[in-house]
C-alpha atoms as a PDB file:
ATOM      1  CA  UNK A   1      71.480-109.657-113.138  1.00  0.00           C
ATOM      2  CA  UNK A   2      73.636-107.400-111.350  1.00  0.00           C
ATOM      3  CA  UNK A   3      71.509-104.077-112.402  1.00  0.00           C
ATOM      4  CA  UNK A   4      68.906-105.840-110.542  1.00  0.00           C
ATOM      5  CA  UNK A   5      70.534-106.825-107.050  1.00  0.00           C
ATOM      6  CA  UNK A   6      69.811-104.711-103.692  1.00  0.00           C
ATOM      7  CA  UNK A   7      67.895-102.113-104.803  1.00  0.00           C
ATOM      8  CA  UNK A   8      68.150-100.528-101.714  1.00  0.00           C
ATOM      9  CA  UNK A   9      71.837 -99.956-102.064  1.00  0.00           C
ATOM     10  CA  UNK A  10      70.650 -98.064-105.572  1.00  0.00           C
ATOM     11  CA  UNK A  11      70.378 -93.582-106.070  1.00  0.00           C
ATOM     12  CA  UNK A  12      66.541 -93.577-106.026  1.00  0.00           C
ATOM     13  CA  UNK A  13      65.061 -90.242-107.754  1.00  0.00           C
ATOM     14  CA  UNK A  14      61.798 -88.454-107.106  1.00  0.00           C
ATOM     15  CA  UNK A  15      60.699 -86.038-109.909  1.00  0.00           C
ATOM     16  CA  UNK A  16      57.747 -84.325-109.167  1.00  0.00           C
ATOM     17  CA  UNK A  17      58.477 -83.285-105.318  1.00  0.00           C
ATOM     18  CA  UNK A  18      54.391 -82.271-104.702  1.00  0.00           C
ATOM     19  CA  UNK A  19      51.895 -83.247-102.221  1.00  0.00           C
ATOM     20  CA  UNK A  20      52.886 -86.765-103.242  1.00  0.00           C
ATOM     21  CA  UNK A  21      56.112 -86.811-103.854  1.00  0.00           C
ATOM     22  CA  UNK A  22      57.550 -84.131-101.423  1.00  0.00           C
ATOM     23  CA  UNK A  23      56.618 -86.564 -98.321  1.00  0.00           C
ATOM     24  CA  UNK A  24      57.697 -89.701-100.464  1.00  0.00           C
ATOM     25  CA  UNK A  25      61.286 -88.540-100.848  1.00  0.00           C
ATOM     26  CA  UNK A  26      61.474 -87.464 -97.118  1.00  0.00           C
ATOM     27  CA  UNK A  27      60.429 -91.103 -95.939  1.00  0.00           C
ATOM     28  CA  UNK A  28      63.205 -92.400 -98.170  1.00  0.00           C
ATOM     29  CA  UNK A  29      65.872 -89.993 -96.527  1.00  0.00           C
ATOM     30  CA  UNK A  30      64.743 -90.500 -93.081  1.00  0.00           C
ATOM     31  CA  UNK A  31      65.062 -94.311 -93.572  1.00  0.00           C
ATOM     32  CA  UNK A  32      69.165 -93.683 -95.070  1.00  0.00           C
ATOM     33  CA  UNK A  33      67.971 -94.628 -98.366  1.00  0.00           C
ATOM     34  CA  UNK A  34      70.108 -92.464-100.637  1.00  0.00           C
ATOM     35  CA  UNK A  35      67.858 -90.771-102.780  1.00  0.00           C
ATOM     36  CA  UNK A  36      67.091 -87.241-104.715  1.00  0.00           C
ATOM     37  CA  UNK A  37      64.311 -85.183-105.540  1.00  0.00           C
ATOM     38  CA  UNK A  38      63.863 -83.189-108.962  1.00  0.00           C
ATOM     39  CA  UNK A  39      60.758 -80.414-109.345  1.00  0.00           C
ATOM     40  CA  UNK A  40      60.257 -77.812-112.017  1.00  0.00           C
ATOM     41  CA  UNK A  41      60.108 -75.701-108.881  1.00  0.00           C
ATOM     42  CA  UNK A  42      63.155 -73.756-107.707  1.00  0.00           C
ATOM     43  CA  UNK A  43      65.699 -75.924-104.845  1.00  0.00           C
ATOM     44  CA  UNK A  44      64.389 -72.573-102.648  1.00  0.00           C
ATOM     45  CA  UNK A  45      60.752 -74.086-102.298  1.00  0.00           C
ATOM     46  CA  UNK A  46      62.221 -77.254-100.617  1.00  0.00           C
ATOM     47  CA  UNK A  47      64.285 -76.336 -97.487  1.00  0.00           C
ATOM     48  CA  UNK A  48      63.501 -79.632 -95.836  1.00  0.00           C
ATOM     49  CA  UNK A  49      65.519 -81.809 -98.654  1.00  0.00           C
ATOM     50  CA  UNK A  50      67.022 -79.161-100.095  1.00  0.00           C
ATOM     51  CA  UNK A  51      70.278 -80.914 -99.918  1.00  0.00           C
ATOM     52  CA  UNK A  52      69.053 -83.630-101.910  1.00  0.00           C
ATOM     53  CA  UNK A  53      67.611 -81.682-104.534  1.00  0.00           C
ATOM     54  CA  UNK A  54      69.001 -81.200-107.954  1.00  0.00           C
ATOM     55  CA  UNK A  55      67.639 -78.327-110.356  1.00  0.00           C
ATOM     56  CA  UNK A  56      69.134 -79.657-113.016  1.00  0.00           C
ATOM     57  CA  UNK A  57      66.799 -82.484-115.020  1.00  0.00           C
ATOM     58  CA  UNK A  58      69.986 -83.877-116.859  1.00  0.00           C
ATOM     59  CA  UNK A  59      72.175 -84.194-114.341  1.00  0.00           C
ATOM     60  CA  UNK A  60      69.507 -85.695-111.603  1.00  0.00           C
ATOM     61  CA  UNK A  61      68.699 -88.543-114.531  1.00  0.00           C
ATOM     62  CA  UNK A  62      72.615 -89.230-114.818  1.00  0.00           C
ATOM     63  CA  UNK A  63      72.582 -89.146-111.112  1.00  0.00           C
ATOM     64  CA  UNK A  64      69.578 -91.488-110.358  1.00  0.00           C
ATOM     65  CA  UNK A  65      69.466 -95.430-111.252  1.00  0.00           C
ATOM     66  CA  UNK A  66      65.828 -95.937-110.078  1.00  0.00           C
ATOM     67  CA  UNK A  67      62.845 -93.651-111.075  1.00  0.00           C
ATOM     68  CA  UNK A  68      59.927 -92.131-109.372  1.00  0.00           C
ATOM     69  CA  UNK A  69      57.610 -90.458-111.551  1.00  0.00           C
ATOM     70  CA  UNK A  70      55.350 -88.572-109.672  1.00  0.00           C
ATOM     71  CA  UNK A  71      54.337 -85.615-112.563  1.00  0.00           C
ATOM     72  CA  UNK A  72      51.069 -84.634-113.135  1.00  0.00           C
ATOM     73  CA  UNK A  73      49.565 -85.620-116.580  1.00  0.00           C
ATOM     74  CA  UNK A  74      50.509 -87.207-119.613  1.00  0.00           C
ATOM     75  CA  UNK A  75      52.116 -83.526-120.990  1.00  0.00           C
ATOM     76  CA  UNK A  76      54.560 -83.572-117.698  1.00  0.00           C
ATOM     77  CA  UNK A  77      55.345 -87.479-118.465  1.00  0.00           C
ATOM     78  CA  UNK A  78      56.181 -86.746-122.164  1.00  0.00           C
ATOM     79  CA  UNK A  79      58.564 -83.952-121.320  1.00  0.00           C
ATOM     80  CA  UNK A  80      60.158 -86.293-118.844  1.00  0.00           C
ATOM     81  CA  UNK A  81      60.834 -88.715-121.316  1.00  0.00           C
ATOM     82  CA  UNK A  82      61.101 -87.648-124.674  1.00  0.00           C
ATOM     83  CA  UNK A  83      61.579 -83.874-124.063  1.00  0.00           C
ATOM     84  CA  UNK A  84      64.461 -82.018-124.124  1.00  0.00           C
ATOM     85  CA  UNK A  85      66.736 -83.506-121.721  1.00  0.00           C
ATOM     86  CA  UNK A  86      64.547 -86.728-121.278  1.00  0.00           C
ATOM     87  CA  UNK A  87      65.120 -89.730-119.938  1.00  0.00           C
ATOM     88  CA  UNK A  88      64.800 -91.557-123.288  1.00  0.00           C
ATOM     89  CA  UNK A  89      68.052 -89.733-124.454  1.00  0.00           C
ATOM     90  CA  UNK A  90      70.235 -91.616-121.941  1.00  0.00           C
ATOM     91  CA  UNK A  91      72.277 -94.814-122.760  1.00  0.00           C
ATOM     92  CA  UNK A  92      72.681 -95.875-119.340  1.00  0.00           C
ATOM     93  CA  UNK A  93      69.922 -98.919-117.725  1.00  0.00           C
ATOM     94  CA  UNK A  94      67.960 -96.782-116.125  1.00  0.00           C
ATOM     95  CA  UNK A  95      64.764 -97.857-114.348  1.00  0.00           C
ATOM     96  CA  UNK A  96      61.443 -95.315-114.669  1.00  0.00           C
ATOM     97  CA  UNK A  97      58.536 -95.975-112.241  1.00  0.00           C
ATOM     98  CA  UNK A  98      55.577 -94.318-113.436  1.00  0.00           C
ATOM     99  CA  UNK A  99      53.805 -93.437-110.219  1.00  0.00           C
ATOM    100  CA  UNK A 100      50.716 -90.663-112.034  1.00  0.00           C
ATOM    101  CA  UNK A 101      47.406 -92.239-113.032  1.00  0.00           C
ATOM    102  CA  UNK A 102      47.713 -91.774-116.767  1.00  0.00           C
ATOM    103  CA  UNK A 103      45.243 -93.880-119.218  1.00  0.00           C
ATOM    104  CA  UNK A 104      46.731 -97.425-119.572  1.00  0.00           C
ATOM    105  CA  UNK A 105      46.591 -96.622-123.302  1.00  0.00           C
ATOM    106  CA  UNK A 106      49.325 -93.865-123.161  1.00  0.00           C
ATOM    107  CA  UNK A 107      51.722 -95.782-120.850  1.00  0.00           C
ATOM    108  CA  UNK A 108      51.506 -98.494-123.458  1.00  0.00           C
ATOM    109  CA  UNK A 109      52.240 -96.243-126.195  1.00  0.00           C
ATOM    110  CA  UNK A 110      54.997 -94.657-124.546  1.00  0.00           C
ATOM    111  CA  UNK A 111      56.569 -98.185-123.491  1.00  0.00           C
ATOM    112  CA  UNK A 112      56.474 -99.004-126.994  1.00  0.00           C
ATOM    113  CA  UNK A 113      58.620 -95.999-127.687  1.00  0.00           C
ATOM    114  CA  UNK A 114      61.062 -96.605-125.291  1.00  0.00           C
ATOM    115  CA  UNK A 115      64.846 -97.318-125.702  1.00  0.00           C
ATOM    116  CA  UNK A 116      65.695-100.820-124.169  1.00  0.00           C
ATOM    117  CA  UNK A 117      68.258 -99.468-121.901  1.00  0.00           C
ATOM    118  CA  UNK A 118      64.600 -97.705-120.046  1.00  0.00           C
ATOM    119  CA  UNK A 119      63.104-100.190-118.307  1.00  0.00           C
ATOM    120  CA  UNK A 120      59.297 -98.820-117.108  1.00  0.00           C
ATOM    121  CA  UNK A 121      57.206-100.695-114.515  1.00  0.00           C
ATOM    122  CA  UNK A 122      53.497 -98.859-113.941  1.00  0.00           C
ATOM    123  CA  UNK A 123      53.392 -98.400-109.769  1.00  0.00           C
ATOM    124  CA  UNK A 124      50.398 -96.142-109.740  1.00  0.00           C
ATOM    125  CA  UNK A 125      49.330 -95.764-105.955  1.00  0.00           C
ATOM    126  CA  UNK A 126      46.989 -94.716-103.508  1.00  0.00           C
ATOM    127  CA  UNK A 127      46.699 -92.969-100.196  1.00  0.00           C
ATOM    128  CA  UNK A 128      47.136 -89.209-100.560  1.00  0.00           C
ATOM    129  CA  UNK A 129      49.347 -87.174 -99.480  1.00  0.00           C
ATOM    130  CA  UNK A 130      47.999 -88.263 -95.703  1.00  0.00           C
ATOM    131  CA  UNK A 131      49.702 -91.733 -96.993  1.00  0.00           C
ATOM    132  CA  UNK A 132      52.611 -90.901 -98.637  1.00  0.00           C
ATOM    133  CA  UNK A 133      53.740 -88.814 -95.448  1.00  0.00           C
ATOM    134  CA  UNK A 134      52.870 -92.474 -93.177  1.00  0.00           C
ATOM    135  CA  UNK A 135      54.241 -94.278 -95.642  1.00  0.00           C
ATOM    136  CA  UNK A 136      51.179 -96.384 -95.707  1.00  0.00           C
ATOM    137  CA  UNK A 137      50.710 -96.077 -99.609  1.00  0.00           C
ATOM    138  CA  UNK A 138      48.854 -98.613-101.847  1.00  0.00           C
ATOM    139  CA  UNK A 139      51.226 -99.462-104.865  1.00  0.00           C
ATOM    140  CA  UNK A 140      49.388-101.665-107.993  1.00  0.00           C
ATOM    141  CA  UNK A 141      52.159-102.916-109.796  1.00  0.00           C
ATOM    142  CA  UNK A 142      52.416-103.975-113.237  1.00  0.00           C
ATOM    143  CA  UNK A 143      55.350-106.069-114.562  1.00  0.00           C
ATOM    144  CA  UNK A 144      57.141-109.055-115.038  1.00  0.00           C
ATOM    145  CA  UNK A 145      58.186-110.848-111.486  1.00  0.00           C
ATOM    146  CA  UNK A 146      61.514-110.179-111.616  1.00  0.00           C
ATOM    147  CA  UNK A 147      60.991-106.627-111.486  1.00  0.00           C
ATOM    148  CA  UNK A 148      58.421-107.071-109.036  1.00  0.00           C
ATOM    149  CA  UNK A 149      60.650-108.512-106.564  1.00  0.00           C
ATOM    150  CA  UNK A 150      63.489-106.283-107.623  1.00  0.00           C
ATOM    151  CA  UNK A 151      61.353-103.038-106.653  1.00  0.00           C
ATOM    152  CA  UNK A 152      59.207-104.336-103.352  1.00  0.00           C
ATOM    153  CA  UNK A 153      61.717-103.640-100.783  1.00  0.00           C
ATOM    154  CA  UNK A 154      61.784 -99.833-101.785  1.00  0.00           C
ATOM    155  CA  UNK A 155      57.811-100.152-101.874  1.00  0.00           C
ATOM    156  CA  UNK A 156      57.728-101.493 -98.741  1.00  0.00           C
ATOM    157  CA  UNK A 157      59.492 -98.445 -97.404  1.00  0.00           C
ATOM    158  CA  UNK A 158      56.784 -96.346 -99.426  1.00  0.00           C
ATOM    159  CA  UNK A 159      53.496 -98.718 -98.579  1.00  0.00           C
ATOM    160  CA  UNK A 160      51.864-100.712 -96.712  1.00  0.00           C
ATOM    161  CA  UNK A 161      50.008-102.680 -99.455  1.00  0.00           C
ATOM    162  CA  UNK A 162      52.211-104.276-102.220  1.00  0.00           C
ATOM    163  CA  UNK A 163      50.175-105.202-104.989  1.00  0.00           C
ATOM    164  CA  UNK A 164      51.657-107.463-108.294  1.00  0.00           C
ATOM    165  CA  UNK A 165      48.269-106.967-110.415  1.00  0.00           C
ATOM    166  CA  UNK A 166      50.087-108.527-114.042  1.00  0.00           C
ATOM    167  CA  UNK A 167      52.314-107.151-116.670  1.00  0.00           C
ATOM    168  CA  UNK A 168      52.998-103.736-117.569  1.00  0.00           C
ATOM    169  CA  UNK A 169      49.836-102.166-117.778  1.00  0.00           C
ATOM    170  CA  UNK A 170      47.671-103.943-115.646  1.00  0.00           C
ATOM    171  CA  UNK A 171      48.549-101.578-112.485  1.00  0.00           C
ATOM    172  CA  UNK A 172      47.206 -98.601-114.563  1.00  0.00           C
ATOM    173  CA  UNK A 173      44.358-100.321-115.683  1.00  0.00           C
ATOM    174  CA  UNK A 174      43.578-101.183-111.954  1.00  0.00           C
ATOM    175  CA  UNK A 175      43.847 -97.190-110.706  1.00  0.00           C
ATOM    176  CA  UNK A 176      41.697 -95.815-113.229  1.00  0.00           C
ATOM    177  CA  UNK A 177      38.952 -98.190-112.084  1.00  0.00           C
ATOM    178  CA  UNK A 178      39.496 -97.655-108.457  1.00  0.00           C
ATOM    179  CA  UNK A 179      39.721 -94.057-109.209  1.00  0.00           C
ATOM    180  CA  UNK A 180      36.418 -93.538-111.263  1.00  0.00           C
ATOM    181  CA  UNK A 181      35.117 -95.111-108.531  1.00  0.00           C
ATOM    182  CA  UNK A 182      36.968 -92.359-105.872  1.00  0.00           C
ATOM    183  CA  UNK A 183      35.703 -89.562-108.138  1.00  0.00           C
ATOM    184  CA  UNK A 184      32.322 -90.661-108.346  1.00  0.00           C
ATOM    185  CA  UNK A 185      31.942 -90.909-104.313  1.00  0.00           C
ATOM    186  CA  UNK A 186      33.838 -87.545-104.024  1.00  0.00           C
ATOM    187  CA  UNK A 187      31.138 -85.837-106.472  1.00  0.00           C
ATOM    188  CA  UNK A 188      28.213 -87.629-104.617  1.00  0.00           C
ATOM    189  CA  UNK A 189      29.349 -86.646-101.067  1.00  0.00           C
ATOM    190  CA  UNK A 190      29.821 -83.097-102.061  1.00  0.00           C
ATOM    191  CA  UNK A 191      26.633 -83.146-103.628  1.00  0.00           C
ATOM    192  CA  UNK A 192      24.752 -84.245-100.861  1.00  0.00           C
ATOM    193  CA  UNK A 193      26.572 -82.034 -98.035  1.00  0.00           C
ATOM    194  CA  UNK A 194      25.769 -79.037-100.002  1.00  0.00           C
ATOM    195  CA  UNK A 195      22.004 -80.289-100.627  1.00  0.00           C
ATOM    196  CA  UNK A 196      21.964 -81.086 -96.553  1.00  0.00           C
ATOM    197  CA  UNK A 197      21.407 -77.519 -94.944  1.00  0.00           C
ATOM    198  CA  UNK A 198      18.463 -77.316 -97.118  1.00  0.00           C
ATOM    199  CA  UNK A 199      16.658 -80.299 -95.500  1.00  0.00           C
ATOM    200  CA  UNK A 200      17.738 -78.396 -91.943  1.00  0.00           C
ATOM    201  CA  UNK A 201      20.400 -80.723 -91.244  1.00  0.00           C
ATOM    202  CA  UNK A 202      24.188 -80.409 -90.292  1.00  0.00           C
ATOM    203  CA  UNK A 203      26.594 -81.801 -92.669  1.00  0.00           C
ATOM    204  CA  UNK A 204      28.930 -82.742 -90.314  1.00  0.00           C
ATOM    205  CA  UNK A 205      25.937 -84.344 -88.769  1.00  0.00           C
ATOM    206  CA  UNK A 206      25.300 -86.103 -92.227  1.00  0.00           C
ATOM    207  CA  UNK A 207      28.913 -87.272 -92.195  1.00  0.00           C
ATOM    208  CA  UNK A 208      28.764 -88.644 -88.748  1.00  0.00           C
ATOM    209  CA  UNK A 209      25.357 -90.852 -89.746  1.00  0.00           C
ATOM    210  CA  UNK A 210      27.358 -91.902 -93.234  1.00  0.00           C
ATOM    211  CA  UNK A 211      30.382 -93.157 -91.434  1.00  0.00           C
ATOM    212  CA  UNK A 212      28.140 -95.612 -89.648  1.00  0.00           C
ATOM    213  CA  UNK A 213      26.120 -96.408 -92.276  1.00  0.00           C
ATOM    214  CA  UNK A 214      25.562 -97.771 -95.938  1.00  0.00           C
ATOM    215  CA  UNK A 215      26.610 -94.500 -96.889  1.00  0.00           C
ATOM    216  CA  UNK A 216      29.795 -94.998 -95.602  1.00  0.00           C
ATOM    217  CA  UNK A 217      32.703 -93.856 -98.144  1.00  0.00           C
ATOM    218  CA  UNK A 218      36.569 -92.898 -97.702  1.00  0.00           C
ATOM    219  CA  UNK A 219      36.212 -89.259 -98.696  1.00  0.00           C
ATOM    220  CA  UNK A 220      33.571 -89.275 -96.268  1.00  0.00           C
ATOM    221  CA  UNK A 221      34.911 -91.095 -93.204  1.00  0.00           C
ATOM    222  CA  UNK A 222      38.139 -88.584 -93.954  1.00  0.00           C
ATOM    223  CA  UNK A 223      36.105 -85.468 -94.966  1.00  0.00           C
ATOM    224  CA  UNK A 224      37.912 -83.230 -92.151  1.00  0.00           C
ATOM    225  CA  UNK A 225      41.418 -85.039 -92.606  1.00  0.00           C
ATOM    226  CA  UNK A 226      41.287 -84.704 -96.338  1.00  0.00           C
ATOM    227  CA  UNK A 227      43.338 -81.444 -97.436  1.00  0.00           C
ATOM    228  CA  UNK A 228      41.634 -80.873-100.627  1.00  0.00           C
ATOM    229  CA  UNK A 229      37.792 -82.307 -99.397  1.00  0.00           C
ATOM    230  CA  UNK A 230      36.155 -78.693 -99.689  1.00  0.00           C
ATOM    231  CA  UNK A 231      38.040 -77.068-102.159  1.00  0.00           C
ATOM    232  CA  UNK A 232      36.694 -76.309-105.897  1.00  0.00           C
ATOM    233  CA  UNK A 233      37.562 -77.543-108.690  1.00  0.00           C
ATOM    234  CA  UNK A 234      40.841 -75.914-110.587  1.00  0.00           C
ATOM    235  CA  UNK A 235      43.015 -77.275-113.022  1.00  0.00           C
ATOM    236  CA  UNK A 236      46.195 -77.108-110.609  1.00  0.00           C
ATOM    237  CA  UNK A 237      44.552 -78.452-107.518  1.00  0.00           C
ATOM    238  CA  UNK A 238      43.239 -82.552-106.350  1.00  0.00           C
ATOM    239  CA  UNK A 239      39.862 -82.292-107.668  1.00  0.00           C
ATOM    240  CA  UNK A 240      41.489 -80.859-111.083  1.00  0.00           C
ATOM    241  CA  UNK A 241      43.191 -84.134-110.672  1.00  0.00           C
ATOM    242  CA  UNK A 242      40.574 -86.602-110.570  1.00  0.00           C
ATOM    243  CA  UNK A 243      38.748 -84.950-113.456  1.00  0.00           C
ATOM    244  CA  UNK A 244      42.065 -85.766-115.100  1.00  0.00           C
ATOM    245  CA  UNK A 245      41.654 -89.307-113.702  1.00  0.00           C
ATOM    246  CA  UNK A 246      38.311 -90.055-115.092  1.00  0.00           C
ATOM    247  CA  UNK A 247      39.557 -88.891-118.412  1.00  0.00           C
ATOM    248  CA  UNK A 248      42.445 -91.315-118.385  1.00  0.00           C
ATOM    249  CA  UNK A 249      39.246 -93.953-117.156  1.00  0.00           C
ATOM    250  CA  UNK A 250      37.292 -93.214-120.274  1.00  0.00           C
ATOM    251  CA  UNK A 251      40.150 -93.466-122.654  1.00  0.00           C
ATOM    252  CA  UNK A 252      41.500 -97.078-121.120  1.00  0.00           C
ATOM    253  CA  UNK A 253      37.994 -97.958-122.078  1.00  0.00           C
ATOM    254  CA  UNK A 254      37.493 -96.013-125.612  1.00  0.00           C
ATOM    255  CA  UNK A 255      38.761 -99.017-128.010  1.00  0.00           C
ATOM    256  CA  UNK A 256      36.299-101.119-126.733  1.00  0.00           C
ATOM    257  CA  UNK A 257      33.385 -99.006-126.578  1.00  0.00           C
ATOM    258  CA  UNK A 258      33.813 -98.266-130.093  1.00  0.00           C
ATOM    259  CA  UNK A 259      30.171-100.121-130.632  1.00  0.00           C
ATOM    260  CA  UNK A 260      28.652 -97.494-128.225  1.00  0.00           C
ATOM    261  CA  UNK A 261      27.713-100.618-125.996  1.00  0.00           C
ATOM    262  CA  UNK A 262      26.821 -99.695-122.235  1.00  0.00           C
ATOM    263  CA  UNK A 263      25.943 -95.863-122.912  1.00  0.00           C
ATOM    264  CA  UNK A 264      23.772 -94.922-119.890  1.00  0.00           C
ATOM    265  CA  UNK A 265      26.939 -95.699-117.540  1.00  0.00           C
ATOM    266  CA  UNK A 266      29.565 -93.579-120.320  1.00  0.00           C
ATOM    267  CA  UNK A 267      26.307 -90.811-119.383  1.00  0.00           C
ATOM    268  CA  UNK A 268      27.051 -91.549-115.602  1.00  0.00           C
ATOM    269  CA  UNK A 269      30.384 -90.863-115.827  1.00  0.00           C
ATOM    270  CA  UNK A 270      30.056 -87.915-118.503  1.00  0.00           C
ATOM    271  CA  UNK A 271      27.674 -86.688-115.150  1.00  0.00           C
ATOM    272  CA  UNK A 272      30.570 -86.784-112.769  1.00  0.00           C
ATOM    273  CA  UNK A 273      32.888 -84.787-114.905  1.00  0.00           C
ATOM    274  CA  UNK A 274      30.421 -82.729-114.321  1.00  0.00           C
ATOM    275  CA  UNK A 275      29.767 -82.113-111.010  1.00  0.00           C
ATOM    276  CA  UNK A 276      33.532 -82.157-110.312  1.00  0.00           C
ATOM    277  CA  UNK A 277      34.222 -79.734-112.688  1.00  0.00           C
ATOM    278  CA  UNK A 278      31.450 -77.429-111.481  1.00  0.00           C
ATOM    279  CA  UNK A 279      32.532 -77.671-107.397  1.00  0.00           C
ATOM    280  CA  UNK A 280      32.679 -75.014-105.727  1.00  0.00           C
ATOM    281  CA  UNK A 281      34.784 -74.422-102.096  1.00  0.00           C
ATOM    282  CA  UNK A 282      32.268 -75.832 -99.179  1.00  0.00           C
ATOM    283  CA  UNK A 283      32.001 -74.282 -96.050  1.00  0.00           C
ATOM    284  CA  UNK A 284      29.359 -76.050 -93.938  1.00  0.00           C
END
C-alpha cells in the first residue's frame, strides 16, 4: 500500500512537546526527519524547535501523516481525538500513535470509535525523559505486522528496544504491568530512604549498598540521575503520573476481578496509591 511505504520520507507530528516529547521531536529533527511538534503551550515556550512548531491543532493534523501522541491522560487523548478540532474529524488516512500509558480498556474503546481513515497502533514506551533525549527508548507495540514494520524504522530513530508484543492492545496491556511494577519500587525506595536517617544511616549510603545488592532497582540505581526521584507528589508532575498509571493498571484488570478474586494484592496496590500520593519532596 502506498500510504504505507517509507515512512521516513512521511510529516511525523509530536503533540504533547513535554519532558517526553520535547526531546523526542528534537531527535527526529536532528536526524533530517521532517517532523512537527504541537503543545497546548504557546510556540514562545519552545525556542529550540520553534520553527517546527504549529499552534494551531487543525492545521498541524492536516499537516502531519504520522502521529505521536504523547498527552497526558485519557481527558488530553479524548480532546485530541474527538474534541473540537480532533483528529477523528479528518477524512484524510491519517496514522495516530498513542505513546501515554492509558488503561488498555480505554484505548480499546476509543479504537472502536474511530473513523477507518484513523489508523491507531498503541506504542506506549519507556525510558524517561533521560531516554527520550538518547534516543534509547523502549517502545511495546501493539498491532498487526504490517504496521509493525511500517512504523520500526521511525522507532528505531526513537529506541533502542523495538518490541511487537500482539495486536492493538497488547502494548498497553504490557506498560501498565511494567509500570505497577515501576510505581511500586518508586514508593518502596522512597519509603525506605526516608525511614534510613532514623536507623543512623546515609541514604545515599543505602543507595550505594542497594545498587549492589538484592535491593537493587532502576529508580534506585538512577536515584541522582532521575529528575523527578525526590519530588512530591502533584497532579502535574511524574509521580502525579504514575498514580495515574496504576489507575489505568487497576482498570485493565477491573472486568476480571469482578469476582473479587486475589484481594490482598488489589490491597497492595490500593497501598501504593497511597504512599505515592502522600510523598513528600526528599532531601537526604
Amino acid at each position: 500500500m502506498k500510504d504505507m511505504e517509507n515512512i521516513l520520507q512521511k510529516k511525523i507530528g509530536i503533540v504533547g512537546c513535554g519532558e517526553m516529547g520535547l526531546p523526542m521531536l528534537e531527535v527526529l529533527l536532528k536526524n533530517k526527519i521532517s517532523a512537527l511538534g504541537f503543545d497546548i503551550r504557546s510556540k514562545s515556550e519552545f525556542s529550540s524547535v520553534k520553527e517546527n512548531f504549529l499552534e494551531n491543532k487543525v492545521k498541524f493534523f492536516q499537516k502531519c501523516e504520522v502521529i505521536f501522541s504523547v498527552v497526558r491522560d485519557e481527558k488530553e487523548t479524548l480532546d485530541l481525538t474527538e474534541g473540537e478540532g480532533g483528529i477523528f474529524n479528518l477524512d484524510e488516512k491519517k496514522f495516530f500513535l498513542i505513546c501515554s500509558t492509558l488503561s488498555p480498556r480505554f484505548i480499546q474503546d476509543l479504537r472502536a470509535r474511530a473513523p477507518k481513515n484513523i489508523v491507531m497502533i498503541d506504542t506506549p514506551m519507556s525510558g524517561a525523559s533521560k531516554g527520550a533525549r538518547a534516543a534509547s527508548l523502549t517502545f511495546m507495540v501493539g498491532s498487526s505486522e504490517e504496521e509493525f514494520e511500517f512504523i520500526s524504522p521511525l522507532l528505531k530513530i526513537l529506541g533502542e528496544n523495538i518490541f511487537h508484543i500482539g495486536d492493538f492492545g497488547t502494548g498497553m496491556s504490557i506498560k501498565v504491568l511494567n509500570n505497577f511494577v515501576t510505581s511500586a519500587t518508586v514508593a518502596a525506595v522512597r519509603q525506605v530512604l526516608s525511614q534510613a536517617p532514623s536507623l543512623n544511616l546515609k541514604p545515599e549510603k543505602l543507595l550505594e549498598i542497594m545498587n549492589c545488592s538484592s535491593g537493587q532497582t532502576w529508580f534506585g540505581s538512577n536515584f541522582e540521575k532521575i529528575e523527578w526521584s525526590s519530588k512530591g507528589h502533584s497532579a502535574k508532575n511524574t509521580i502525579g503520573i504514575l498514580e495515574k498509571d496504576v489507575e489505568a493498571y487497576q482498570d485493565a484488570l477491573k472486568v476480571i476481578r469482578a469476582d473479587k478474586q486475589n484481594l490482598e494484592f488489589q490491597e497492595f496496590e490500593t497501598a501504593t496509591l497511597n504512599v505515592l500520593r502522600k510523598l513528600s519532596n526528599f532531601n537526604s
